[in-house]
Protein backbone atom coordinates (compact mmCIF):
# COMPACT_ATOMS: atom_id res chain seq x y z
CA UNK A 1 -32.59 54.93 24.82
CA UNK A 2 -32.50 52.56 27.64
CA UNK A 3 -30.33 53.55 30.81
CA UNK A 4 -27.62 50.95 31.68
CA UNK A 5 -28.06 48.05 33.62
CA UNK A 6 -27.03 46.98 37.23
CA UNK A 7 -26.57 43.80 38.29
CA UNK A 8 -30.14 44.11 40.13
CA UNK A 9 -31.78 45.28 36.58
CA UNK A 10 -32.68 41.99 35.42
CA UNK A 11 -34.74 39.20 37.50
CA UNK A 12 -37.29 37.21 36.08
CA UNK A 13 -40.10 39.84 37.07
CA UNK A 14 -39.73 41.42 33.36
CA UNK A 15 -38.22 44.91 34.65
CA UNK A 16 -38.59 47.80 31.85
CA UNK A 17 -35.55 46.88 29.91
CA UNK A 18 -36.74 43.42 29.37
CA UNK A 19 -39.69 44.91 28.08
CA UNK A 20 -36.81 47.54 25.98
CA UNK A 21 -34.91 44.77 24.64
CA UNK A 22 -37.66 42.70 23.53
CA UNK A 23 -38.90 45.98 21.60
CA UNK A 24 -36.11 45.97 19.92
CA UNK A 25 -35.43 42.48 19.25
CA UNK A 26 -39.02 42.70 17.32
CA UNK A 27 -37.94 45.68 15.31
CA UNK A 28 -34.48 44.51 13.89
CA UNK A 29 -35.75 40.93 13.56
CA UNK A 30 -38.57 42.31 11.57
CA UNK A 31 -35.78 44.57 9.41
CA UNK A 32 -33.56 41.46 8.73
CA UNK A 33 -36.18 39.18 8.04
CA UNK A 34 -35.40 36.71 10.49
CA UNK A 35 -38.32 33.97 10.91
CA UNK A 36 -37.80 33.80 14.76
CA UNK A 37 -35.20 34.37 17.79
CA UNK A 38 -34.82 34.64 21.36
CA UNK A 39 -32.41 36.86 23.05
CA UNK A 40 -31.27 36.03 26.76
CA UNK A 41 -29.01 38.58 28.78
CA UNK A 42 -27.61 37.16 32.34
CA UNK A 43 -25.82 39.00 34.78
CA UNK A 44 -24.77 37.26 37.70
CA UNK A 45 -27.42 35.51 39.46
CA UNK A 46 -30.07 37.10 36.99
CA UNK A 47 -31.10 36.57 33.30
CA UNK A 48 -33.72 37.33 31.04
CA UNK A 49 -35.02 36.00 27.76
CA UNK A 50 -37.02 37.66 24.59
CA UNK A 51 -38.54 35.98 21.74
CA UNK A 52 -39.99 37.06 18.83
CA UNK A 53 -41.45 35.71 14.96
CA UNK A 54 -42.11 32.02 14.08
CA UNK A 55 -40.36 28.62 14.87
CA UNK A 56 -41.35 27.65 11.57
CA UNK A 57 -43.21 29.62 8.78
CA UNK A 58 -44.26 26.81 7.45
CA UNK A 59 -46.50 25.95 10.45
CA UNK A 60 -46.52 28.93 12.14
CA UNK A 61 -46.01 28.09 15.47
CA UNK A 62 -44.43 30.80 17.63
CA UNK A 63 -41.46 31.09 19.25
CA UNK A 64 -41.23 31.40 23.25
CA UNK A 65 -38.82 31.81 25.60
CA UNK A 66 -38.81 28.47 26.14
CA UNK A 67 -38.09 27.33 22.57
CA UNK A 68 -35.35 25.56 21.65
CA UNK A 69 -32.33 26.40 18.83
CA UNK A 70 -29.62 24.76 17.17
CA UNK A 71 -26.53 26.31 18.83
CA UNK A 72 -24.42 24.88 16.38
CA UNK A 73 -21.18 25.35 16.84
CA UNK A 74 -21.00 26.76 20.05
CA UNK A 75 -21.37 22.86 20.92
CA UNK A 76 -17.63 22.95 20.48
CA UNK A 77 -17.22 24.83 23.53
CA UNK A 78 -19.09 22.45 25.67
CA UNK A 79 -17.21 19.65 23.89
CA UNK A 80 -13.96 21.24 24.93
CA UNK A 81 -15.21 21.38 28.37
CA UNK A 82 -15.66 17.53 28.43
CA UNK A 83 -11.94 17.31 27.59
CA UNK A 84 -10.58 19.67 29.92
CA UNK A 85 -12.66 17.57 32.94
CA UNK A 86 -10.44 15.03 31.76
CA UNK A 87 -7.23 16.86 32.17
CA UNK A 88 -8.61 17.86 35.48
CA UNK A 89 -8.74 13.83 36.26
CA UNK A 90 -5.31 13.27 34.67
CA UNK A 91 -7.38 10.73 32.36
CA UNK A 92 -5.87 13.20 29.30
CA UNK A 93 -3.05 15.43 28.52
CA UNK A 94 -3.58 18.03 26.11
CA UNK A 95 -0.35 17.88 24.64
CA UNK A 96 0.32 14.22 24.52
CA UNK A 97 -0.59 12.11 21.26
CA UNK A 98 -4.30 11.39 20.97
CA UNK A 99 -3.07 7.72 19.45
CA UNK A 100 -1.85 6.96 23.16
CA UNK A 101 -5.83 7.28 23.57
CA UNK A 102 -6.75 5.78 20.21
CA UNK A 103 -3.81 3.86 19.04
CA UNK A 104 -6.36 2.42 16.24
CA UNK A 105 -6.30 6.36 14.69
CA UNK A 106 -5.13 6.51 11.04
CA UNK A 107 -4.71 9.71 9.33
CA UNK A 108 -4.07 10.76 5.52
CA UNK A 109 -0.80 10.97 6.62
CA UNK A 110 0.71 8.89 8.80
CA UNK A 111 3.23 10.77 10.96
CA UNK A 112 0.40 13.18 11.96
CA UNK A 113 -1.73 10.19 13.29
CA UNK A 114 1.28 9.97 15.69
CA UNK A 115 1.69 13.71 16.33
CA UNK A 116 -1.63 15.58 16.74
CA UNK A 117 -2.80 16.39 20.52
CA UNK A 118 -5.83 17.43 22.22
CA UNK A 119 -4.65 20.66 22.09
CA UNK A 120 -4.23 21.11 18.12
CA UNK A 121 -7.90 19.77 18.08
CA UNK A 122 -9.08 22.44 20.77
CA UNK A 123 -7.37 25.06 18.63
CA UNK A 124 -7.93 23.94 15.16
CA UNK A 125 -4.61 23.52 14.67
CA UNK A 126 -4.42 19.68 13.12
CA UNK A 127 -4.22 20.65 9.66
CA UNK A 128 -7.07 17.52 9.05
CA UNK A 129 -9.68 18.72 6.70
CA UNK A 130 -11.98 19.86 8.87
CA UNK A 131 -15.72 20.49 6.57
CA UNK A 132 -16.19 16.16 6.19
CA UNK A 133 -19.46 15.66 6.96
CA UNK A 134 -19.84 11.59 6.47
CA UNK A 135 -22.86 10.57 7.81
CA UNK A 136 -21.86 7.21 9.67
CA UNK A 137 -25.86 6.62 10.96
CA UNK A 138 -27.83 6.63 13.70
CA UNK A 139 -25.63 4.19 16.58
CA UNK A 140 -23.84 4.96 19.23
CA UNK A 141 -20.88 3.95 17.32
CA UNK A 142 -21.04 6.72 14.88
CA UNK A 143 -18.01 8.91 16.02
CA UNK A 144 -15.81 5.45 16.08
CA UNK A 145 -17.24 5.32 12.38
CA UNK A 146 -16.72 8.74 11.53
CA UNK A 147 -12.91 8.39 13.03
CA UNK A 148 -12.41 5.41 10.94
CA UNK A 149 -12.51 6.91 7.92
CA UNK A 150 -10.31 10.14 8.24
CA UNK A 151 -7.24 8.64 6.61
CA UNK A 152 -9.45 9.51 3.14
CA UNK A 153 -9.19 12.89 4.60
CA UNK A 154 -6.94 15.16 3.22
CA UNK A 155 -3.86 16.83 5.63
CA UNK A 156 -3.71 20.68 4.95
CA UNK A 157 -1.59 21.63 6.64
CA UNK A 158 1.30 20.92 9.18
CA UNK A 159 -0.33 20.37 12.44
CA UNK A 160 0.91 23.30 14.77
CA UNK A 161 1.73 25.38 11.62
CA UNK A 162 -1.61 27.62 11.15
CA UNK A 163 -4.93 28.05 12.48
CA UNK A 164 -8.14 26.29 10.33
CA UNK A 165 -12.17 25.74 11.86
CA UNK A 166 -11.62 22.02 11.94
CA UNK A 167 -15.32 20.40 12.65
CA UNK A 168 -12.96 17.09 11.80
CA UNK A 169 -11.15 17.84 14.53
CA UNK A 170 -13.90 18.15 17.13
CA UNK A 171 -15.43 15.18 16.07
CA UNK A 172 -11.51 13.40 16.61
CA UNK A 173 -11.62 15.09 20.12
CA UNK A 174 -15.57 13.66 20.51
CA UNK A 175 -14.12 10.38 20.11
CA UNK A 176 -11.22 10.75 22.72
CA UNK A 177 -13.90 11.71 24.94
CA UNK A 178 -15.66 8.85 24.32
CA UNK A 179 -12.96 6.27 24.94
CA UNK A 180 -11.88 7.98 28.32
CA UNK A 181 -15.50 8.04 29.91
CA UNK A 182 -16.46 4.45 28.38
CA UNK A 183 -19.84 5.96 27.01
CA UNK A 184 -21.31 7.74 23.98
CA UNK A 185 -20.69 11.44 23.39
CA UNK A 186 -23.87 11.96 23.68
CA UNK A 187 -24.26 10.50 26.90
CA UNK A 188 -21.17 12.00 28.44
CA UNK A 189 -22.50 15.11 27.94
CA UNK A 190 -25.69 14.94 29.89
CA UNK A 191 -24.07 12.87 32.60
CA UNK A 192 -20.88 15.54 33.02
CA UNK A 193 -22.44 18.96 32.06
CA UNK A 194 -26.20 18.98 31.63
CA UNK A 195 -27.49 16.86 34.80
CA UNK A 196 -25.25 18.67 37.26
CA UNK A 197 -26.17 21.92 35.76
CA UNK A 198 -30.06 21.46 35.34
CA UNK A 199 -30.28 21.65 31.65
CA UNK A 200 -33.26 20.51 31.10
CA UNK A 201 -33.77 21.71 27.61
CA UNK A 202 -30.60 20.68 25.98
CA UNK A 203 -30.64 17.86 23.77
CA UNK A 204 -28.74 16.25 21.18
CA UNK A 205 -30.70 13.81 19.24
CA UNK A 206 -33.99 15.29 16.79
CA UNK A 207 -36.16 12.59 18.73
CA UNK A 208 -35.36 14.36 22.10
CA UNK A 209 -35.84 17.71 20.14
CA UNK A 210 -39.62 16.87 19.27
CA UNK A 211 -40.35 16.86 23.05
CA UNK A 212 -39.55 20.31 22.96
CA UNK A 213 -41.14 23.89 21.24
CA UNK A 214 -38.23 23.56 18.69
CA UNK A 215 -37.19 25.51 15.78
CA UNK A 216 -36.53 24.78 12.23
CA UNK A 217 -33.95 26.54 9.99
CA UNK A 218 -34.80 28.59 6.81
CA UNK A 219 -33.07 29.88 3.79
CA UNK A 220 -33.83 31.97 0.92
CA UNK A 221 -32.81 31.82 -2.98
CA UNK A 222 -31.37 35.65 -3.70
CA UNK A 223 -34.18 38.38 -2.65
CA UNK A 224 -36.93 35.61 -2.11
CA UNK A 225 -38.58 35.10 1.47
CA UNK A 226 -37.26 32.84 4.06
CA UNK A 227 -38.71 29.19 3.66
CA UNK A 228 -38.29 25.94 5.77
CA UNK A 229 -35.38 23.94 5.11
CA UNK A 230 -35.63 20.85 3.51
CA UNK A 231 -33.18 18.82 5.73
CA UNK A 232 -33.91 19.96 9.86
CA UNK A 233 -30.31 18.66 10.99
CA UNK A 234 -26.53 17.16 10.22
CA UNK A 235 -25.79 13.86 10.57
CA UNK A 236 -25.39 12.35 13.73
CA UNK A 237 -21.58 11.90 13.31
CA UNK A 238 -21.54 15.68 13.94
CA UNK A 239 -22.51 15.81 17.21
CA UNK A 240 -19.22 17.18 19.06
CA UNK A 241 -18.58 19.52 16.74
CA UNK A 242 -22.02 21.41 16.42
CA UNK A 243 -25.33 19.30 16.62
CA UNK A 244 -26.79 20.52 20.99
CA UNK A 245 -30.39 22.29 20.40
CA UNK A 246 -31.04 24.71 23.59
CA UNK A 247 -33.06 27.38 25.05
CA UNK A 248 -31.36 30.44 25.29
CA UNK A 249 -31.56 29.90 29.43
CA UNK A 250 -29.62 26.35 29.36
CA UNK A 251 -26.89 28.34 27.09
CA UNK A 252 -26.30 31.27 29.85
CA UNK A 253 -25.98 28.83 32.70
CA UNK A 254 -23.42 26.79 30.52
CA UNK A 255 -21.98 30.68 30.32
CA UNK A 256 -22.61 30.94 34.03
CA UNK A 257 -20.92 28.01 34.85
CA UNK A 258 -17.57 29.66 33.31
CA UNK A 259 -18.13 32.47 34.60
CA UNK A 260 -17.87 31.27 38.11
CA UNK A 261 -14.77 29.28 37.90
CA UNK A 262 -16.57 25.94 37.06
CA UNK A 263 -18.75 25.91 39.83
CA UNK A 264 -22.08 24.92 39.38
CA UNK A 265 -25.24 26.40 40.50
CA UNK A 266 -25.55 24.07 43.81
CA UNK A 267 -21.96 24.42 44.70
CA UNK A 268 -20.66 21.41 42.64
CA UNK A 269 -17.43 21.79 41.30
CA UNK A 270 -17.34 20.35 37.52
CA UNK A 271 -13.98 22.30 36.29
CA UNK A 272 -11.05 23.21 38.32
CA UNK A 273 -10.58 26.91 38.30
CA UNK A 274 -7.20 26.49 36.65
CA UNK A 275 -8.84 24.50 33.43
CA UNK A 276 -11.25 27.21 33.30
CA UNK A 277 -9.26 29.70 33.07
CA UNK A 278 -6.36 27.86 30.61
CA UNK A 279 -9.73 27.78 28.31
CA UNK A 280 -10.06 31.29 27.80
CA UNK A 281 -6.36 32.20 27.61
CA UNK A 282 -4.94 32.93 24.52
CA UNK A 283 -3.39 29.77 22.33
CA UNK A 284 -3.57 30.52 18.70
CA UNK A 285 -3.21 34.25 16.66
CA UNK A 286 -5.53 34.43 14.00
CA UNK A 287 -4.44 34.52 9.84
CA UNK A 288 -7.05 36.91 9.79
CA UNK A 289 -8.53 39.00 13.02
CA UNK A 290 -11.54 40.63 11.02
CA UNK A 291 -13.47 38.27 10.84
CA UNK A 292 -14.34 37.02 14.06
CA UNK A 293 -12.08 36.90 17.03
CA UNK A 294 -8.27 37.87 17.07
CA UNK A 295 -7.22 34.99 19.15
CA UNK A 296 -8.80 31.16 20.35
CA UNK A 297 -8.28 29.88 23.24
CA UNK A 298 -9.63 26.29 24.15
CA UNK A 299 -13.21 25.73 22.56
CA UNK A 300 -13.26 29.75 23.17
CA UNK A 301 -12.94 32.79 19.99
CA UNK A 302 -11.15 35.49 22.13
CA UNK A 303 -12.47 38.53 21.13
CA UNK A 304 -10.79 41.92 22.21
CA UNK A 305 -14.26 45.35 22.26
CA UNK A 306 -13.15 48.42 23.09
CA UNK A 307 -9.82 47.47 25.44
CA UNK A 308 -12.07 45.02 27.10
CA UNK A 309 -11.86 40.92 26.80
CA UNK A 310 -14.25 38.42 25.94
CA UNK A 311 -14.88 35.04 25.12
CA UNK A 312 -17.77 33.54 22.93
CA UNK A 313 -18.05 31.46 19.81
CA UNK A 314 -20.86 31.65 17.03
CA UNK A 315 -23.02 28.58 15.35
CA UNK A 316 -24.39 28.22 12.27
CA UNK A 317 -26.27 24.99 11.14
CA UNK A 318 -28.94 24.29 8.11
CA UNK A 319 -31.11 28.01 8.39
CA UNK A 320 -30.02 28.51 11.93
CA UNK A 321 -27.48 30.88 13.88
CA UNK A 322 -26.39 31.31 17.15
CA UNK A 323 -24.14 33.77 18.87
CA UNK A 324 -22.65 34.10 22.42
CA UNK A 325 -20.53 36.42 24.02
CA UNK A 326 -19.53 36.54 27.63
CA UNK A 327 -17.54 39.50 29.43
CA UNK A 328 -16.08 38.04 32.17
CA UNK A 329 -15.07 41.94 34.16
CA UNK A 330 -18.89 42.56 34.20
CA UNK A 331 -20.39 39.02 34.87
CA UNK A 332 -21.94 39.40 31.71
CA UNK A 333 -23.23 37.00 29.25
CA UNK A 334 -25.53 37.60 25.68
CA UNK A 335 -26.73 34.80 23.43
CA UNK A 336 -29.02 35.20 19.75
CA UNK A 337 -30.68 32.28 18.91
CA UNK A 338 -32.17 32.79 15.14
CA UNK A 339 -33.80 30.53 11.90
CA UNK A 340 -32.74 32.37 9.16
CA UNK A 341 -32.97 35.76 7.89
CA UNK A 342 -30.09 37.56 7.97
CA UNK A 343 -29.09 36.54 11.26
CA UNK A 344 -25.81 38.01 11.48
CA UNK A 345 -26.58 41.50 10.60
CA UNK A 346 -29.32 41.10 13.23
CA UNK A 347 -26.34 40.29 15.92
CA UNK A 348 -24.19 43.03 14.96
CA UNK A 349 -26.63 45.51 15.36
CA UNK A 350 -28.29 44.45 18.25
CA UNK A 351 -25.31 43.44 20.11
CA UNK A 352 -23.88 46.76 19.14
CA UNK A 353 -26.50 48.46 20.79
CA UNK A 354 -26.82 46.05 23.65
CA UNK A 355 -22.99 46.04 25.02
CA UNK A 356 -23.03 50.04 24.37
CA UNK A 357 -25.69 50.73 26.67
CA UNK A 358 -25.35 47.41 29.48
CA UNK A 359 -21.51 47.62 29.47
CA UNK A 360 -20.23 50.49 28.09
CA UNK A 361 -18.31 48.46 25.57
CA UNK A 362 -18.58 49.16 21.82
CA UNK A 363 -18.34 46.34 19.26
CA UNK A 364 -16.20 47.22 16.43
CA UNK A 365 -17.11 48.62 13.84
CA UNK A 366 -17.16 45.71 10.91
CA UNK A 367 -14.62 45.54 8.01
CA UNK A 368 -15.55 48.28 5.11
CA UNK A 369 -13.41 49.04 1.79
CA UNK A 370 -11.00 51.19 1.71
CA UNK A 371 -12.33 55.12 0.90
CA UNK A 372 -10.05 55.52 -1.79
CA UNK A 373 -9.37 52.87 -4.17
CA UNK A 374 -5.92 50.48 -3.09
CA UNK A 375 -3.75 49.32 -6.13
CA UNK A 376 -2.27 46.47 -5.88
CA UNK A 377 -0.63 43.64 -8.04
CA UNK A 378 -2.77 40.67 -7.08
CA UNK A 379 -1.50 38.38 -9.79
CA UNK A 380 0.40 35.80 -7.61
CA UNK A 381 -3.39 35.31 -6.13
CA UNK A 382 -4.58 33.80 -8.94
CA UNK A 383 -5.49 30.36 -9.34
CA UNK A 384 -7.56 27.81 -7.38
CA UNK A 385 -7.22 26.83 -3.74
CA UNK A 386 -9.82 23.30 -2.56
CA UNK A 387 -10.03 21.62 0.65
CA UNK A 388 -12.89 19.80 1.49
CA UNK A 389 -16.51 20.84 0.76
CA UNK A 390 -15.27 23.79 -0.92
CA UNK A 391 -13.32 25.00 -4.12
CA UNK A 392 -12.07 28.72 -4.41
CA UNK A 393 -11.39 30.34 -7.70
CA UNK A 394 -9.53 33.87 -8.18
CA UNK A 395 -10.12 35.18 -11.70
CA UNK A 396 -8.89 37.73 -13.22
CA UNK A 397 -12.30 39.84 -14.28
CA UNK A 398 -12.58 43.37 -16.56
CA UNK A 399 -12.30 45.15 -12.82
CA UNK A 400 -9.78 43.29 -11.16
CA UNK A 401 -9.88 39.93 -9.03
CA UNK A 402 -12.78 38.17 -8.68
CA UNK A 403 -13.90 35.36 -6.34
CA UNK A 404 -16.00 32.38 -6.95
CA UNK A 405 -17.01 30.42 -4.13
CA UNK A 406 -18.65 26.44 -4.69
CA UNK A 407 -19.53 24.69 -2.05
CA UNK A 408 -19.49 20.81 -3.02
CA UNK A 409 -19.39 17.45 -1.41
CA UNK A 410 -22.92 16.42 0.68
CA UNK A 411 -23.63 20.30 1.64
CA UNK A 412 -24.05 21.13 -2.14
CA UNK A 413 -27.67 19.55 -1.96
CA UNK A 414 -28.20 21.37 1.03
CA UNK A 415 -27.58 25.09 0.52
CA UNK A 416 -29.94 27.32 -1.86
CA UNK A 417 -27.03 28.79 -3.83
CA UNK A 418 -23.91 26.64 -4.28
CA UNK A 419 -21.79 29.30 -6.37
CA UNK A 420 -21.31 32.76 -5.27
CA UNK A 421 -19.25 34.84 -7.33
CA UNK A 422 -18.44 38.34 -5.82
CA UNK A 423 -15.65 41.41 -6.59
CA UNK A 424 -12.69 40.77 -4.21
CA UNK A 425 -11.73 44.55 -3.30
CA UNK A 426 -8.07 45.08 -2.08
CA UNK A 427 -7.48 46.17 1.26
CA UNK A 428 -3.37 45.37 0.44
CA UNK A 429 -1.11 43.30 -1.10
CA UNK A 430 -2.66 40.14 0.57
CA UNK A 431 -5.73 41.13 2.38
CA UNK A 432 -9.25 41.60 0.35
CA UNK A 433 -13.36 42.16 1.58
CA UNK A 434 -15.67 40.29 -0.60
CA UNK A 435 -19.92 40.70 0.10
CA UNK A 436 -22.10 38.49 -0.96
CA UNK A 437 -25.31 39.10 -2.65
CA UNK A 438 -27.50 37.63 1.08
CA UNK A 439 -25.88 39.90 3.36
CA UNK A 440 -24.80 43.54 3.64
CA UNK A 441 -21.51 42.40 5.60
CA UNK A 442 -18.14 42.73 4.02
CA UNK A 443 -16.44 39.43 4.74
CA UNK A 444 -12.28 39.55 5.26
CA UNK A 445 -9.97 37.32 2.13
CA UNK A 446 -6.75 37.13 3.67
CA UNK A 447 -3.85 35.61 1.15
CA UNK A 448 -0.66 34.39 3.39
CA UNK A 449 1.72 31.31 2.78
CA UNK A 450 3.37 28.93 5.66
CA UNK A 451 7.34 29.60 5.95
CA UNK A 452 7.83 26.29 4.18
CA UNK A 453 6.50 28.41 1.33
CA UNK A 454 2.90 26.67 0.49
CA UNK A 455 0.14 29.66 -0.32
CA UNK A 456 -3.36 29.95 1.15
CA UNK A 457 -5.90 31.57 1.34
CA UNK A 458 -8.49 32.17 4.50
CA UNK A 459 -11.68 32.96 4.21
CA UNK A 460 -14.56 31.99 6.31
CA UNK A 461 -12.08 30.68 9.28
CA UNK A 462 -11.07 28.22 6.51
CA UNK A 463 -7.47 28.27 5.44
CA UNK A 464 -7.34 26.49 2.07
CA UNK A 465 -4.39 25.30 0.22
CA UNK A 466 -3.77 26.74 -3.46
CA UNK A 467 -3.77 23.28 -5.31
CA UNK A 468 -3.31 25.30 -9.07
């Protein structure tokens, strides 16, 4: 077992615990049957980065430290960013009306189009449906598009009322962003975060990815091997809510950057201390705080280790993960960059180990059943609950409840296995684990209803509306 880690422990001159963590990198990769991933630790001034496997196992073309990853979703915290160097200009107020930015928005329902704020999009709060994934081409006008068409989007929920991952939402927020700085989303980006910062391997667009070492995602149909994709990326129209590729070293120094207060590398200021911080405070409770975080701030997942605090947020595209976690008490910051495999145990075990022994922290344990058997009277759960790109059935089965899971819409095409069907196993009344057949992870079904009485159910982030 390594020893811990100082703040000295890890320049670029590949001290033993690089050499430690790259060792075991290779070996849990290798058990989870991930194609390829780099690891990068920073602390303070310092960082390091491991990689291991294949880019692509079609091609076989290996992955260095240099490579590049869909970060997915973690996008959304660089998009949030963006907004809150607006409030930092007064150009925005996160709790005024985003129709006093775009008085052109139109919503399902109309009163929301005059309601919703920055900050319900920051926080996944909007109630829009938030899994639409139009594609609205190629130009620069793609987000105005996208935004154009969201009154055929369905309303959930009350904006305000509960929390729901809203990629809708970000996109909304993308276009806010847009209107303020006079330029694409795109564009904004490089010019406001990954200029001043030096990120020279961040990128947006799959042209500017082929300059680059870059990955491709894979997936697998039940116990088969991991195989390229067919599709590399989402459409364009996705771009503030989860479509940056990075090296692992651009993503710490977007970490580092909130680490120290906003300030950049060469002394620039590009967030006021104050919007930094209001980012990582707590805005929203969770439905359900087993799955992820227990808390979001703005852009952030607040997670809460071992009496400690930290802020990260996860990504997951076509075949590709991605998973950062900063401690802010230790200067610390951890990011897993994988294409496929079962990416997520590989993060819980190796971040496990890697916060134990660098920070002293432990990771909690993940959810498990119950030792003994619960009973519980789950009838009321019965029934089916849609939203957008997905349709949940409860069914009554010869052991109890069952769940079956369909993904539709224009993801359908894209994912090897479009209905899961699992055992929902009581926890309680209203809370259930599920595990699916490409993961050894029990996954968190949490039941609830609004106080105006509507039920739901959340799984996946998702809080979905029971329609029958």
């Amino acid at each position: 077992m390594a020893r811990p880690l100082s703040s000295d422990d890890l320049p670029s001159s590949a001290p033993p615990e690089l050499a430690y963590w790259q060792r075991r990198l290779t070996e849990l990769a290798d058990r989870h049957r991930v194609p390829g991933a780099v690891l990068g630790i920073a602390r303070g001034a310092h960082s390091a980065v491991a990689a291991y496997g294949v880019l692509n196992k079609a091609t076989g073309v290996t992955t260095t430290r240099d490579s590049l990853f869909q970060i997915g979703s973690i996008t959304k915290v660089w998009t949030a960013t963006l907004a809150m160097q607006l409030v930092d200009e007064r150009a925005l107020d996160l709790d005024a009306p985003v129709a006093d930015v775009l008085p052109e928005l139109c919503l399902a329902d109309p009163r929301v189009a005059r309601q919703v704020t920055m900050r319900h999009l920051l926080t996944h709060t909007s109630g829009i449906d938030g899994d639409v994934f139009t594609d609205t081409g190629r130009g620069d006008d793609c987000l105005e598009r996208f935004v154009g068409q969201l009154d055929e989007v369905a309303q959930n929920h009350p904006p305000g009322e509960t929390f729901s991952y809203c990629n809708s939402g970000f996109v909304l927020a993308g276009r806010v962003i847009e209107k303020l700085t006079g330029t694409s989303w795109d564009r904004a980006l490089h010019e406001r975060l990954c200029a001043p910062l030096g990120l020279e391997h961040t990128v947006t667009l799959p042209e500017e990815a082929l300059r680059f070492r870059t990955a491709m995602g894979h997936d697998a149909e039940g116990d088969g091997p991991p195989r390229p994709v067919r599709t590399w990326g989402l459409p364009r129209s996705q771009g503030p809510a989860g479509l940056i590729t990075a090296t692992a070293g651009d993503v710490l120094a977007f970490a580092r950057l909130h680490l120290a207060g906003g300030i950049a590398p060469d002394g620039t200021r590009l967030l006021s201390e104050r919007a930094a911080q209001a980012m990582a405070e707590r805005q929203v409770e969770l439905p359900d705080a087993l799955s992820l975080g227990d808390s979001w701030g703005l852009g952030w997942i607040r997670f809460g280790w071992d009496g400690h605090r930290l802020i990260g947020h996860d990504g997951a595209t076509l075949g590709q993960a991605a998973f950062l976690r900063v401690l802010p008490e230790q200067d610390l910051a951890v990011t897993l960059l994988a294409n496929g495999g079962a990416a997520k145990d590989l993060y819980r075990e190796l971040f496990g180990e890697l916060f134990a022994e660098l920070a002293g922290v432990a990771v909690p344990e993940p959810a498990q059943p119950p030792a003994e058997p619960v009973p519980v009277d789950a009838r009321r759960h019965l029934g089916r609950y849609e939203r957008a790109g997905t349709r949940i059935d409860v069914l009554k089965g010869p052991d109890g409840l069952r769940l079956r899971h369909t993904t539709t819409g224009p993801l359908a095409h894209l994912v090897p296995e479009p209905v899961l069907e699992t055992t929902l196993v009581p926890v309680s009344d209203s809370q259930f684990l599920v595990r699916y057949a490409d993961s050894s992870s029990w996954i968190p079904v949490t039941f609830y209803s609004l106080p105006t009485g509507e039920s739901y159910v959340h799984h996946g982030m998702r809080a979905t509306p029971k329609v029958s």
